[in-house]
N, C-alpha and C. Protein backbone atom coordinates (compact mmCIF):
# COMPACT_ATOMS: atom_id res chain seq x y z
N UNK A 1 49.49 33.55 -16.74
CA UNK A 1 50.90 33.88 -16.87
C UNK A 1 51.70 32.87 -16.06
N UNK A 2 52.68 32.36 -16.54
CA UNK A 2 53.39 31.16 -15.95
C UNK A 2 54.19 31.96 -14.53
N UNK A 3 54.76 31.13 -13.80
CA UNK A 3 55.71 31.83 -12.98
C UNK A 3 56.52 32.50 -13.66
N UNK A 4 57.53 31.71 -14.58
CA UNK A 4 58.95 32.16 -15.25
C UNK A 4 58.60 34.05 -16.01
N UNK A 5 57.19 33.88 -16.26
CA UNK A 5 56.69 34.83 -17.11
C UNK A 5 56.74 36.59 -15.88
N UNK A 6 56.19 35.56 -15.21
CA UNK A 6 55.52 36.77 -13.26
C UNK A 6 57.16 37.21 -13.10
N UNK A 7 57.89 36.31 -13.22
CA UNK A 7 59.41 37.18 -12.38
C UNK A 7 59.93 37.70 -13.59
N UNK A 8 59.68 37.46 -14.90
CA UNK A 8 60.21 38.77 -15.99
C UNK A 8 59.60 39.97 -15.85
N UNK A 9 58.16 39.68 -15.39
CA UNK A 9 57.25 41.39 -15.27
C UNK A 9 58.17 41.76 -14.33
N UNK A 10 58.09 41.52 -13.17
CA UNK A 10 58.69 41.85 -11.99
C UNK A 10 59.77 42.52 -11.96
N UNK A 11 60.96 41.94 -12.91
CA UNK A 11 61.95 42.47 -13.28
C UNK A 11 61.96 43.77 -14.26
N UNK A 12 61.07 43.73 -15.12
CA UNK A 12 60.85 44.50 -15.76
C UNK A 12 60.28 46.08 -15.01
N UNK A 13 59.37 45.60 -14.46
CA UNK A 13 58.73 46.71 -13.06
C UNK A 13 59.93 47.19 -12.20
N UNK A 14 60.70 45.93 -11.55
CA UNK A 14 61.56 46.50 -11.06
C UNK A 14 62.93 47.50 -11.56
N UNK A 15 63.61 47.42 -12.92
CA UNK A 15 63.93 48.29 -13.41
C UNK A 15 63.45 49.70 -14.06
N UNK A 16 61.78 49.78 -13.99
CA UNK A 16 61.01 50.84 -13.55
C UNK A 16 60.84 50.66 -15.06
N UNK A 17 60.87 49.75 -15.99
CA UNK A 17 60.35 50.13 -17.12
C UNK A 17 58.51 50.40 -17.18
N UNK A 18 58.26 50.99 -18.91
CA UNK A 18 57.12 51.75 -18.97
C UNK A 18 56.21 50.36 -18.96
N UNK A 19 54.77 50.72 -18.99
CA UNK A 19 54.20 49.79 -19.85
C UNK A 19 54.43 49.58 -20.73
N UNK A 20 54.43 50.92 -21.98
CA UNK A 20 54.38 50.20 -23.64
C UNK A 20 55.69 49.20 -23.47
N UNK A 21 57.02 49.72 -22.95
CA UNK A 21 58.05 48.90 -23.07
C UNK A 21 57.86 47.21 -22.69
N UNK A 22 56.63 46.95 -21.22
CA UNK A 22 57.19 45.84 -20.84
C UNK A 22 56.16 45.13 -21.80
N UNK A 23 54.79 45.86 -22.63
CA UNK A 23 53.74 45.24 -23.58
C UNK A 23 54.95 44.98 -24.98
N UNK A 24 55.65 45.70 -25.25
CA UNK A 24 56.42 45.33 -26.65
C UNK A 24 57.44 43.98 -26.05
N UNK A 25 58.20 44.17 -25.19
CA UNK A 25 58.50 42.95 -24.71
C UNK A 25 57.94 41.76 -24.57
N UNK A 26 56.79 41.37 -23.78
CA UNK A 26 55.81 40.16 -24.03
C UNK A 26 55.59 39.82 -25.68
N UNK A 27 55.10 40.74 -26.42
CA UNK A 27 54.45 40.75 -27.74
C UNK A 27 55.95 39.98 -28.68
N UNK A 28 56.86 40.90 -28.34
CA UNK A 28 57.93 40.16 -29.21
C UNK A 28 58.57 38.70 -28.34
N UNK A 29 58.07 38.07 -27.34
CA UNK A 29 58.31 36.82 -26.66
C UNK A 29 57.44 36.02 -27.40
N UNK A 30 56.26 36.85 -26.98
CA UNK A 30 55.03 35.52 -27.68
C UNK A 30 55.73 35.20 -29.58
N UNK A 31 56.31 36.73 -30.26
CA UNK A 31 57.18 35.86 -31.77
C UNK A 31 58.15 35.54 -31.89
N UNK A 32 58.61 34.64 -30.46
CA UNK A 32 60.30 34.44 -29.98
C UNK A 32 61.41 35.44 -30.82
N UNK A 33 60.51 36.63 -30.75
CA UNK A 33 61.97 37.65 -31.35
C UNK A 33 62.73 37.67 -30.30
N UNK A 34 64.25 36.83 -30.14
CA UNK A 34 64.75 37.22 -28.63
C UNK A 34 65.46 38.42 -29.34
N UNK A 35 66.45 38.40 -30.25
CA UNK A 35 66.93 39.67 -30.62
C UNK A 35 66.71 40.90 -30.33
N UNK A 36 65.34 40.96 -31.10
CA UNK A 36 64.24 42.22 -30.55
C UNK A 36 64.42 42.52 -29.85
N UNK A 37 63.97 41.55 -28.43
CA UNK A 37 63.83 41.54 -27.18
C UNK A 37 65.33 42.59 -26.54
N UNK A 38 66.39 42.00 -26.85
CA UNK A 38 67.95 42.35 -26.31
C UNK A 38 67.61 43.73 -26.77
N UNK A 39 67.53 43.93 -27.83
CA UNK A 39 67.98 45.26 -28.61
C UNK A 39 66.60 46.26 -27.45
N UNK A 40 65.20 46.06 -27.44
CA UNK A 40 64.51 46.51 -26.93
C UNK A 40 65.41 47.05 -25.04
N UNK A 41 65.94 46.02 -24.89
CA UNK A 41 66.11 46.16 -23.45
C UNK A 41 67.77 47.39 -23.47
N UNK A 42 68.14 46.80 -24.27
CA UNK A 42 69.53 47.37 -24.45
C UNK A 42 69.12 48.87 -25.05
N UNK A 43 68.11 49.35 -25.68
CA UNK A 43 67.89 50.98 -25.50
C UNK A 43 67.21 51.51 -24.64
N UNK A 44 66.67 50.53 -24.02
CA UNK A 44 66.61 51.15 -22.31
C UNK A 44 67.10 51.70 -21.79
N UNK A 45 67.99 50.85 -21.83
CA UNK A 45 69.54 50.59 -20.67
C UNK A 45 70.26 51.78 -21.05
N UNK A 46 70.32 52.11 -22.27
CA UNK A 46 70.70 53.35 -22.60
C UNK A 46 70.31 54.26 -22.37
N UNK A 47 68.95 54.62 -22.54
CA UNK A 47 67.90 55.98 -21.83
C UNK A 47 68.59 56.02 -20.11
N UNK A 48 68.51 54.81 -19.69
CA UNK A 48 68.58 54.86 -18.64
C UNK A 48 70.59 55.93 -18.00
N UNK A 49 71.56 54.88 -18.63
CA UNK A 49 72.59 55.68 -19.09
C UNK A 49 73.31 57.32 -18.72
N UNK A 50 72.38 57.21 -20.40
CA UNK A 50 72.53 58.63 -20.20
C UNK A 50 71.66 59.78 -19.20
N UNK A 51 70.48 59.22 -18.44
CA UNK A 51 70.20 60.00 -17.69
C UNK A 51 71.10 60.26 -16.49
N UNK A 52 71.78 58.67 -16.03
CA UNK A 52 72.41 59.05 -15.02
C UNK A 52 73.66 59.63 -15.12
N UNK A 53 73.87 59.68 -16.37
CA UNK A 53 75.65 60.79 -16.75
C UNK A 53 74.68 62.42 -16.88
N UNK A 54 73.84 62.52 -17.29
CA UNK A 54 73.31 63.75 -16.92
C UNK A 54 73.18 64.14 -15.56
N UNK A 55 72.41 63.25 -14.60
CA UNK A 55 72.47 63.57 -13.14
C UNK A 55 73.99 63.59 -12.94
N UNK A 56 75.16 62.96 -13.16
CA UNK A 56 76.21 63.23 -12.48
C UNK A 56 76.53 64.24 -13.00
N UNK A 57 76.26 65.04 -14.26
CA UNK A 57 77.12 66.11 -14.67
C UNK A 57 76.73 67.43 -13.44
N UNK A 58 75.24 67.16 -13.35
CA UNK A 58 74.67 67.85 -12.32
C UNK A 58 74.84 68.32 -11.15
N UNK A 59 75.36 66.90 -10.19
CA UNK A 59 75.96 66.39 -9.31
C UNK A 59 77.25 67.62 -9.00
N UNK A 60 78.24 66.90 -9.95
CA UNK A 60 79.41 67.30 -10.08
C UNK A 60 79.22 69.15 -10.35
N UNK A 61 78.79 69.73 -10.94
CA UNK A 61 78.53 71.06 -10.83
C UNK A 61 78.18 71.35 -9.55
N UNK A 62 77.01 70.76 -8.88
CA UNK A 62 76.82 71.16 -7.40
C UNK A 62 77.98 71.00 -5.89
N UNK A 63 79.21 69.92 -6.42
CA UNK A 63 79.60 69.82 -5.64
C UNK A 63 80.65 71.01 -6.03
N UNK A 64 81.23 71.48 -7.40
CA UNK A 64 82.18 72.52 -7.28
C UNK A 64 81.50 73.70 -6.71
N UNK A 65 80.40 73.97 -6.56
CA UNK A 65 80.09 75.15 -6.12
C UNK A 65 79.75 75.19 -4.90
N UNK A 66 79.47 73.91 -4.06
CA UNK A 66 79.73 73.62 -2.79
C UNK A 66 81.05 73.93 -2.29
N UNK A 67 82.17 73.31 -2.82
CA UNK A 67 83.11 73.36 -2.47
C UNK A 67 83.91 74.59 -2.67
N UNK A 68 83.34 75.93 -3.58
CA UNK A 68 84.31 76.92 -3.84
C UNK A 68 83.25 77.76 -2.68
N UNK A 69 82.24 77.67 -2.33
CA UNK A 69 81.41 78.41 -0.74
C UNK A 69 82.31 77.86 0.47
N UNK A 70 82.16 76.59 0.47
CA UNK A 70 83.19 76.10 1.61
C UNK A 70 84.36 76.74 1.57
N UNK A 71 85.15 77.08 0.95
CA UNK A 71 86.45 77.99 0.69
C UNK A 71 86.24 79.26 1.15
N UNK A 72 85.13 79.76 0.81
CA UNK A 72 84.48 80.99 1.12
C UNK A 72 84.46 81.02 2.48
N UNK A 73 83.98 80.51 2.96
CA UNK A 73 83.42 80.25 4.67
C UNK A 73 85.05 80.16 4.87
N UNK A 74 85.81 79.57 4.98
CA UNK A 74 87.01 79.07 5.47
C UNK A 74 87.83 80.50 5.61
N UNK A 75 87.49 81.32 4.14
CA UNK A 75 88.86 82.22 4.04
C UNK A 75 88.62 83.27 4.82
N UNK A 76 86.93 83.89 4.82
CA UNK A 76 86.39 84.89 5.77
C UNK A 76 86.30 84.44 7.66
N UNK A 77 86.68 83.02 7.80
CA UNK A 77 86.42 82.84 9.05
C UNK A 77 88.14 82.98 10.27
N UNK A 78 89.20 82.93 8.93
CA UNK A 78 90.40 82.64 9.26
C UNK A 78 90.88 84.48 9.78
């Protein structure tokens, strides 16, 4: 594996992709599909996305109900 090749795994690892993802990636390099390649990475990026608008919806629910207890505490302590 060349260097240039070692810091795409890397990158690839480092955005926590799967195996099959970073094996379909190589496979469509070795048939210079770069297209492929974009489109492959770009529904990632999407999985990826929408998980984190799911965690914030999450988020954001936990903090209103944080914040209507905190009210709670406040109004019984006054």
């Amino acid at each position: 594996m060349t260097k240039y090749n070692e810091k795409i795994l890397q990158n690839l690892k480092d955005a926590n992709c799967s195996n099959a993802i970073i094996e379909q990636f190589f496979k469509l390099a070795k048939q210079g599909k770069l297209l492929e390649q974009t489109k492959l990475l770009y529904s990632y990026k999407t999985q990826l996305l929408e998980s984190l608008h799911k965690n914030q919806k999450n988020i954001d629910c936990l903090d209103f109900l944080i914040y209507r207890l905190e009210q709670e505490l406040k109004n019984n302590t006054v």
